[in-house]
N, C-alpha and C. Protein backbone atom coordinates (compact mmCIF):
# COMPACT_ATOMS: atom_id res chain seq x y z
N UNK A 1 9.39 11.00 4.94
CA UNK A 1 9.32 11.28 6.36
C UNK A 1 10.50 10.66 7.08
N UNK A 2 10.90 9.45 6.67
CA UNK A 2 12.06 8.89 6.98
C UNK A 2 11.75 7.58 8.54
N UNK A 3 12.45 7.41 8.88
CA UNK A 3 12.19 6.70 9.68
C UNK A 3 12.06 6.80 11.19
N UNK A 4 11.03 6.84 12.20
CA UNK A 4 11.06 7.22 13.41
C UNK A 4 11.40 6.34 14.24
N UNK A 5 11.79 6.77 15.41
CA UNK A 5 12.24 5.32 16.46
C UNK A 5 11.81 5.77 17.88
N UNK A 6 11.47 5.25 18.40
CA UNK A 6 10.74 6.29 19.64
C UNK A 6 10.96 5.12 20.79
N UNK A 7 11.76 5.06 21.90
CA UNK A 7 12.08 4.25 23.20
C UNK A 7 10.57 3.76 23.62
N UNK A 8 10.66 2.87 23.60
CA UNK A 8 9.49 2.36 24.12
C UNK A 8 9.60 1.23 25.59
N UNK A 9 8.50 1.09 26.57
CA UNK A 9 8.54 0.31 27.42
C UNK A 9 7.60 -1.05 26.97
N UNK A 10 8.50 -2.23 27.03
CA UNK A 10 7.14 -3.00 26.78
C UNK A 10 6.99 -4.28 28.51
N UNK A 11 6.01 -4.58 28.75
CA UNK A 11 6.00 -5.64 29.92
C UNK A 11 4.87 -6.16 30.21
N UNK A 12 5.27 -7.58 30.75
CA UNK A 12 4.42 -8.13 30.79
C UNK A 12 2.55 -8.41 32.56
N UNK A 13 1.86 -7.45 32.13
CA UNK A 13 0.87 -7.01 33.49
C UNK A 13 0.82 -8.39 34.08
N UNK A 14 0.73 -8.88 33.44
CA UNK A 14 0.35 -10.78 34.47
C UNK A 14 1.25 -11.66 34.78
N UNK A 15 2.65 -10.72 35.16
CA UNK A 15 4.25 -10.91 36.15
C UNK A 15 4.62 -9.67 35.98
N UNK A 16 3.94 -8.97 37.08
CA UNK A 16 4.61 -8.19 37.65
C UNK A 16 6.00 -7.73 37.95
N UNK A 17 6.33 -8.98 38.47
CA UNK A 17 7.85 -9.19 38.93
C UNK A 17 8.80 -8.94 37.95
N UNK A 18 8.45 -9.43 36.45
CA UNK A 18 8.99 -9.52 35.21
C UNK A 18 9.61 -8.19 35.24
N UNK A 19 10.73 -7.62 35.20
CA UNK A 19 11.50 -6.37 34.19
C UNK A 19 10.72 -5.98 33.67
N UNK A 20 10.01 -4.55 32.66
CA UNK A 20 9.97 -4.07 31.38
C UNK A 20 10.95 -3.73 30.89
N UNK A 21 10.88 -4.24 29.84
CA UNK A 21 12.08 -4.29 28.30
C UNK A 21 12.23 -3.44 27.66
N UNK A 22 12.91 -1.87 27.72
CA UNK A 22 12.91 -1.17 26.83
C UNK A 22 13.93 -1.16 25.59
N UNK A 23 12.50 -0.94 24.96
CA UNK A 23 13.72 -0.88 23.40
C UNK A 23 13.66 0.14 22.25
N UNK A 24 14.30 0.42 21.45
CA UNK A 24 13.67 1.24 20.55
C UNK A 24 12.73 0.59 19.40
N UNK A 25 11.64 1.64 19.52
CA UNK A 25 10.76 0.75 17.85
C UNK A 25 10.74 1.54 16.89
N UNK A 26 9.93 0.99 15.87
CA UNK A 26 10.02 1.40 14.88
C UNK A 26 8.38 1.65 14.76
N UNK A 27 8.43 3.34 14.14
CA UNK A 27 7.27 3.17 13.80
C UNK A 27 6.35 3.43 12.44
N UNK A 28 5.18 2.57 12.49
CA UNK A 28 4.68 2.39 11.32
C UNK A 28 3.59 2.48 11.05
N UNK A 29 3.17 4.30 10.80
CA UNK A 29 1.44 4.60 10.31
C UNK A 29 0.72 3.54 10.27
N UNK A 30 1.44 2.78 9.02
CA UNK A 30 0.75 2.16 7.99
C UNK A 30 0.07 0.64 8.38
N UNK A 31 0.65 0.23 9.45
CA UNK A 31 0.16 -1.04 10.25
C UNK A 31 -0.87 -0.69 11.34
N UNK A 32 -0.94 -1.64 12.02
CA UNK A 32 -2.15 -1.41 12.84
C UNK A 32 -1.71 -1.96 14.19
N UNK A 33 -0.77 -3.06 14.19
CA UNK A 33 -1.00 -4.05 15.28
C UNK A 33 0.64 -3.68 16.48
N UNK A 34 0.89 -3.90 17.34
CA UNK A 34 2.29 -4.38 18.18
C UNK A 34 2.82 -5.56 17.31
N UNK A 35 4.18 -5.11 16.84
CA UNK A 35 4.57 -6.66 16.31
C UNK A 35 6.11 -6.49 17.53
N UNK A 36 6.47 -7.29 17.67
CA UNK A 36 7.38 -7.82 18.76
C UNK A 36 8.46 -9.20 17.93
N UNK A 37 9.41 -9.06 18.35
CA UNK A 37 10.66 -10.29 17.91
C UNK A 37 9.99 -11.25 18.90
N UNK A 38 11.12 -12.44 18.47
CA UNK A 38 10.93 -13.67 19.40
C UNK A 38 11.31 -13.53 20.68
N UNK A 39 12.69 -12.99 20.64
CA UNK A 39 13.43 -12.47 21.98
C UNK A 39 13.03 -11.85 23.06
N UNK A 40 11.88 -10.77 22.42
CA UNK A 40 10.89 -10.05 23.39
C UNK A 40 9.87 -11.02 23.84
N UNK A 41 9.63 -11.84 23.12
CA UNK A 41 8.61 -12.91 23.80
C UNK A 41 9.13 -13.55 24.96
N UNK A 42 10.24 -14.09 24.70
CA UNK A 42 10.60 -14.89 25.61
C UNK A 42 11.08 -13.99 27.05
N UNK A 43 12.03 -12.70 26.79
CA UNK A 43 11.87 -12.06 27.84
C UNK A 43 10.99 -11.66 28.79
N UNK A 44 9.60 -11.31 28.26
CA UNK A 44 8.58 -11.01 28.67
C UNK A 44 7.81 -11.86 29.61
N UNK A 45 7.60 -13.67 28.91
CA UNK A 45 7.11 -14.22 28.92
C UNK A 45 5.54 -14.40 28.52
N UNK A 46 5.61 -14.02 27.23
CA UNK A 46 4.00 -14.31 26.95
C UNK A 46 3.73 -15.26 26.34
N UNK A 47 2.44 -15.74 26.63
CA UNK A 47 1.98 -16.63 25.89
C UNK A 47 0.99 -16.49 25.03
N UNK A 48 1.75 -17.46 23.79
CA UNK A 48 0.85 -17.64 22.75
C UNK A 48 -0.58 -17.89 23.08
N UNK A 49 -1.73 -17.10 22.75
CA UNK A 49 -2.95 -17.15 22.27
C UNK A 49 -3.70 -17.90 21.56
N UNK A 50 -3.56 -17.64 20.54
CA UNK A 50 -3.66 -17.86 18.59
C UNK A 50 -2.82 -17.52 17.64
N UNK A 51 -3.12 -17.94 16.47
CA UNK A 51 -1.71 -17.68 15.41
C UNK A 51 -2.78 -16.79 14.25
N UNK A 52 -1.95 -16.08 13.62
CA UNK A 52 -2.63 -15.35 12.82
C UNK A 52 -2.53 -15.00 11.68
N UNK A 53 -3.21 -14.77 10.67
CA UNK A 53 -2.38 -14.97 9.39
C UNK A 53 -2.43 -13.04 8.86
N UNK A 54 -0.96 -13.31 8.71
CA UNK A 54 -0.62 -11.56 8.40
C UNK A 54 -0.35 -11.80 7.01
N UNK A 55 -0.31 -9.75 6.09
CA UNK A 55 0.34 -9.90 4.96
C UNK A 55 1.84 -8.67 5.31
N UNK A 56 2.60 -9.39 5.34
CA UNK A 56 3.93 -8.51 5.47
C UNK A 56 4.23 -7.61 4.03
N UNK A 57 5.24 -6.71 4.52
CA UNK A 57 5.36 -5.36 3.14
C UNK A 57 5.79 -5.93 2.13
N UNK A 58 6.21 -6.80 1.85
CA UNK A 58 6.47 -7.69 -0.11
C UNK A 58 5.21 -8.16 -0.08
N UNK A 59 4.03 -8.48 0.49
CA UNK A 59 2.35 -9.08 0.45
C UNK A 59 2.76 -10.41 0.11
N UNK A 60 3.93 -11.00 1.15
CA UNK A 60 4.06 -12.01 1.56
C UNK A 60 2.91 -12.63 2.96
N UNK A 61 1.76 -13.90 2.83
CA UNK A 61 0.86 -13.90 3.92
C UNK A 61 2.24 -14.67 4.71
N UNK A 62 1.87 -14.81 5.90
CA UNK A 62 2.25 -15.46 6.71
C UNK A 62 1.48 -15.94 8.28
N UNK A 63 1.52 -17.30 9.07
CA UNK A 63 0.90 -17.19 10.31
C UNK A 63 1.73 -17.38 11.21
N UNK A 64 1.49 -16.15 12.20
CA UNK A 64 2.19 -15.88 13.54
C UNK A 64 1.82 -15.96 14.37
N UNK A 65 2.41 -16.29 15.50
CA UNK A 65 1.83 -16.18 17.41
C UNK A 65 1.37 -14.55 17.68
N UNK A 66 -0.02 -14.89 18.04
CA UNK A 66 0.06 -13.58 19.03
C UNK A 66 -0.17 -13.88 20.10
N UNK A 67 0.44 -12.65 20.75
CA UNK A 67 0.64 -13.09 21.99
C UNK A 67 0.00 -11.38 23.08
N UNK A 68 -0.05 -12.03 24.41
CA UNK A 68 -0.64 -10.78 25.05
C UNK A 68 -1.21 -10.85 26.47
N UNK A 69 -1.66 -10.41 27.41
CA UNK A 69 -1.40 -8.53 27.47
C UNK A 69 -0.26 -8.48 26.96
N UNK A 70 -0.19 -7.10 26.11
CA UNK A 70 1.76 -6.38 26.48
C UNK A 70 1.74 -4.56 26.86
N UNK A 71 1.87 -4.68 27.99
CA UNK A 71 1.63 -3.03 28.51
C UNK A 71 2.53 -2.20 27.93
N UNK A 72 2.61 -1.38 26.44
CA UNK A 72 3.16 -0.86 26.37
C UNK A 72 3.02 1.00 27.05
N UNK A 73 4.14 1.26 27.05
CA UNK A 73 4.36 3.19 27.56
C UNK A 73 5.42 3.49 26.80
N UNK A 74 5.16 4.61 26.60
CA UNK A 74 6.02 5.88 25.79
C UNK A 74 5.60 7.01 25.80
N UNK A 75 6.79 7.92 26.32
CA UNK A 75 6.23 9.34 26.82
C UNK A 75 4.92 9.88 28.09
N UNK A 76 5.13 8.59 28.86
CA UNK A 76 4.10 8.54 29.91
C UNK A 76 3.09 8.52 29.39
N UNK A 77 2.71 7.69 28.21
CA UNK A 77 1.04 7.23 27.87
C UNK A 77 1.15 5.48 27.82
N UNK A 78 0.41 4.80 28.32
CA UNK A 78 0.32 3.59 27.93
C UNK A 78 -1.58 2.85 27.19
N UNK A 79 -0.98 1.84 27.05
CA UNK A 79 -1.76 1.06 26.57
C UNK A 79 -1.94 -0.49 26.76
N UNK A 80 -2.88 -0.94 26.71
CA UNK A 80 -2.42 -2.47 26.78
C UNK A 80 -2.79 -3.44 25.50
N UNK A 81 -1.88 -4.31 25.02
CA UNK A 81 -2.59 -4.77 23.65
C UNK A 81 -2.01 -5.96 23.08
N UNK A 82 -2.61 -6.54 22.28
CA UNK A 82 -1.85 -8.05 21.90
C UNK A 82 -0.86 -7.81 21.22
N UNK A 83 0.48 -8.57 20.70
CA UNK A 83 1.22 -8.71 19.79
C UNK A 83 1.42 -9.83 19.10
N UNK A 84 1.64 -8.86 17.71
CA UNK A 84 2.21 -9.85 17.03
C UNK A 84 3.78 -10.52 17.10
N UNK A 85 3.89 -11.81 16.69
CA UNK A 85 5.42 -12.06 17.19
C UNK A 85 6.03 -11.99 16.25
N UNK A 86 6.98 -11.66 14.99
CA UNK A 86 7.54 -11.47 13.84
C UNK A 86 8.73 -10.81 13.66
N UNK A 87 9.71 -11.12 12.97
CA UNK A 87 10.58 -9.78 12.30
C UNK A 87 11.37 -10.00 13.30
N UNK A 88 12.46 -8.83 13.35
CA UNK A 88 13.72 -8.74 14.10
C UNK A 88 13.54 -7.33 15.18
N UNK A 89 12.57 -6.63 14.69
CA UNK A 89 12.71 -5.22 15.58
C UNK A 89 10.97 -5.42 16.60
N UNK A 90 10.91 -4.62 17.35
CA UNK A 90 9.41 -3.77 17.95
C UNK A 90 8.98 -3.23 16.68
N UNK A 91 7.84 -3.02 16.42
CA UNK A 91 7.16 -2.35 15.22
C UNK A 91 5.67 -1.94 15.98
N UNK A 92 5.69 -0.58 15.88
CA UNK A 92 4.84 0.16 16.84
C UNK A 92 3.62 0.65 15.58
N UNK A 93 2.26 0.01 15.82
CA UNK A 93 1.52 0.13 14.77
C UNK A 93 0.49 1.38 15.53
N UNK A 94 -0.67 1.77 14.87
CA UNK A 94 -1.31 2.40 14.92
C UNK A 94 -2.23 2.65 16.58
N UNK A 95 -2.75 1.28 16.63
CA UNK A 95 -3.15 1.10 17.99
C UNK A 95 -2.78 1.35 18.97
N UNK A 96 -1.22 0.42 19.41
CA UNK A 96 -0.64 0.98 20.37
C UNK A 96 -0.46 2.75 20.33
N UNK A 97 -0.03 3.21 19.59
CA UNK A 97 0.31 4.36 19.58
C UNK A 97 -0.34 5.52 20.33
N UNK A 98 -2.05 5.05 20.50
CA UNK A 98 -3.07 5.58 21.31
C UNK A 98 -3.48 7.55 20.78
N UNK A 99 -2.57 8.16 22.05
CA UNK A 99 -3.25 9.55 21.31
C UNK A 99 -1.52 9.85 21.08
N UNK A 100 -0.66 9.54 20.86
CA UNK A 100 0.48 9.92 20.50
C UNK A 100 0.27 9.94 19.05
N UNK A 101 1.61 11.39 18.60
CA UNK A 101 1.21 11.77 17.32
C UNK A 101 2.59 11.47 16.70
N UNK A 102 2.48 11.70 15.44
CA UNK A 102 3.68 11.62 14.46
C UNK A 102 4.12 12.89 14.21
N UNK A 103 5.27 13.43 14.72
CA UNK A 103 5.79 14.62 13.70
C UNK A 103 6.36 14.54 12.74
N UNK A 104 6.33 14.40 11.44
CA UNK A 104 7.31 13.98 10.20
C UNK A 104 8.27 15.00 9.99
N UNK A 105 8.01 16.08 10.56
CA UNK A 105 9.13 17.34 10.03
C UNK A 105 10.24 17.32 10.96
N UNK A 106 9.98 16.84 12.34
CA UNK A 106 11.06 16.78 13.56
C UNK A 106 11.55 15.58 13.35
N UNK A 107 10.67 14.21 12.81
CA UNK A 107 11.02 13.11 12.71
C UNK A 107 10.93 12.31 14.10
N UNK A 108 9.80 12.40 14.72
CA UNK A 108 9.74 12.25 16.06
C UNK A 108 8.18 11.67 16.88
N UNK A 109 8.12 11.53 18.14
CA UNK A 109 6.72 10.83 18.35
C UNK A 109 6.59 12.05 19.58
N UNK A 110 5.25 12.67 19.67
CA UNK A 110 5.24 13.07 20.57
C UNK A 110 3.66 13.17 21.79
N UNK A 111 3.20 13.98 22.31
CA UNK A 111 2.34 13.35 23.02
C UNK A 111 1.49 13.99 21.91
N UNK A 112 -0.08 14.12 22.28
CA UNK A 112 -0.74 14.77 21.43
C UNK A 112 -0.95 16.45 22.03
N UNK A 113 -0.73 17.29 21.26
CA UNK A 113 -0.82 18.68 21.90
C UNK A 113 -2.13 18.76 22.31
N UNK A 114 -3.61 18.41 21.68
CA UNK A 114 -4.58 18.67 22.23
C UNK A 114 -4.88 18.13 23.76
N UNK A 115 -3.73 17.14 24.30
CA UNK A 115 -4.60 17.10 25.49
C UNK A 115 -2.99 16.39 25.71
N UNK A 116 -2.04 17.90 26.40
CA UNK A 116 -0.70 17.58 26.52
C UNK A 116 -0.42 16.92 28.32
N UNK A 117 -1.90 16.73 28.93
CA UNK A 117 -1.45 16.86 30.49
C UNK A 117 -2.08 14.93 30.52
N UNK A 118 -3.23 14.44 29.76
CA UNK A 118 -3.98 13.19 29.91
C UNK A 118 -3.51 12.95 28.74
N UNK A 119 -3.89 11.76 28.86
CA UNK A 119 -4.35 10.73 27.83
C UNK A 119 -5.88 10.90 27.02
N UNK A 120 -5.78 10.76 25.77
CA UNK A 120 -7.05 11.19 25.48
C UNK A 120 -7.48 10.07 24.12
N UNK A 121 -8.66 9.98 24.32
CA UNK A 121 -9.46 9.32 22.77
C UNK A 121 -10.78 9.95 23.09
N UNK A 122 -10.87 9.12 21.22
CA UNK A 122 -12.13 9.58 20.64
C UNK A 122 -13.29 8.10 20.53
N UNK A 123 -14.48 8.37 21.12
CA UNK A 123 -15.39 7.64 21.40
C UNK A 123 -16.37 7.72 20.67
N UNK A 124 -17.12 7.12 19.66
CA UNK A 124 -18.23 7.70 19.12
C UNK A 124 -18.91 6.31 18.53
């Protein structure tokens, strides 16, 4: 499928005042969570929570800050959600992603066609 990168907004709801930080991420089916650099932390200003113990892609464990709110948007959908702090890039996991879809053939993120005007989930 190769690799997607999709502009993302990230900022912090509890300073307003704060900038949102756009950057490009990276995204990754296969995770679940917001992972965020240090740099974005500090721009943002969030604060650490709790630390958490992850297994990164060599199934190396490791424990990290999460940190949070972080309002992310892309493509005029948002979300709000904790992050993890790790790594060098944004890494856009499953959650955030909300009803945005993966196209692997365009190589691209887009809204979800079933409900191209809202935001939409599934409740059950």
């Amino acid at each position: 499928m190769g690799i997607i990168k999709p502009v993302v907004s990230l900022a912090n709801p509890k300073k307003p005042k704060l900038k949102p930080v756009q950057v490009q991420a990276v995204v990754d089916t296969g995770a679940i969570t917001l992972c965020i650099p240090e740099h974005v932390r500090i721009q943002l200003d969030l604060k650490e929570s709790e630390r958490r113990e992850v297994t990164v892609a060599n199934g190396k464990k490791e424990v990290v800050p999460y940190v949070g709110p972080v309002k992310v948007t892309c493509l005029g959908r948002s979300c709000f959600v904790g992050a993890l702090v790790l790594g060098d890039r944004v890494l856009l996991g499953a959650i955030p992603m909300g009803d945005l879809v993966v196209e692997p053939t365009k190589r691209q993120v887009t809204v979800n066609p079933e409900s191209p005007n809202i935001p939409s989930g599934i409740v059950m």
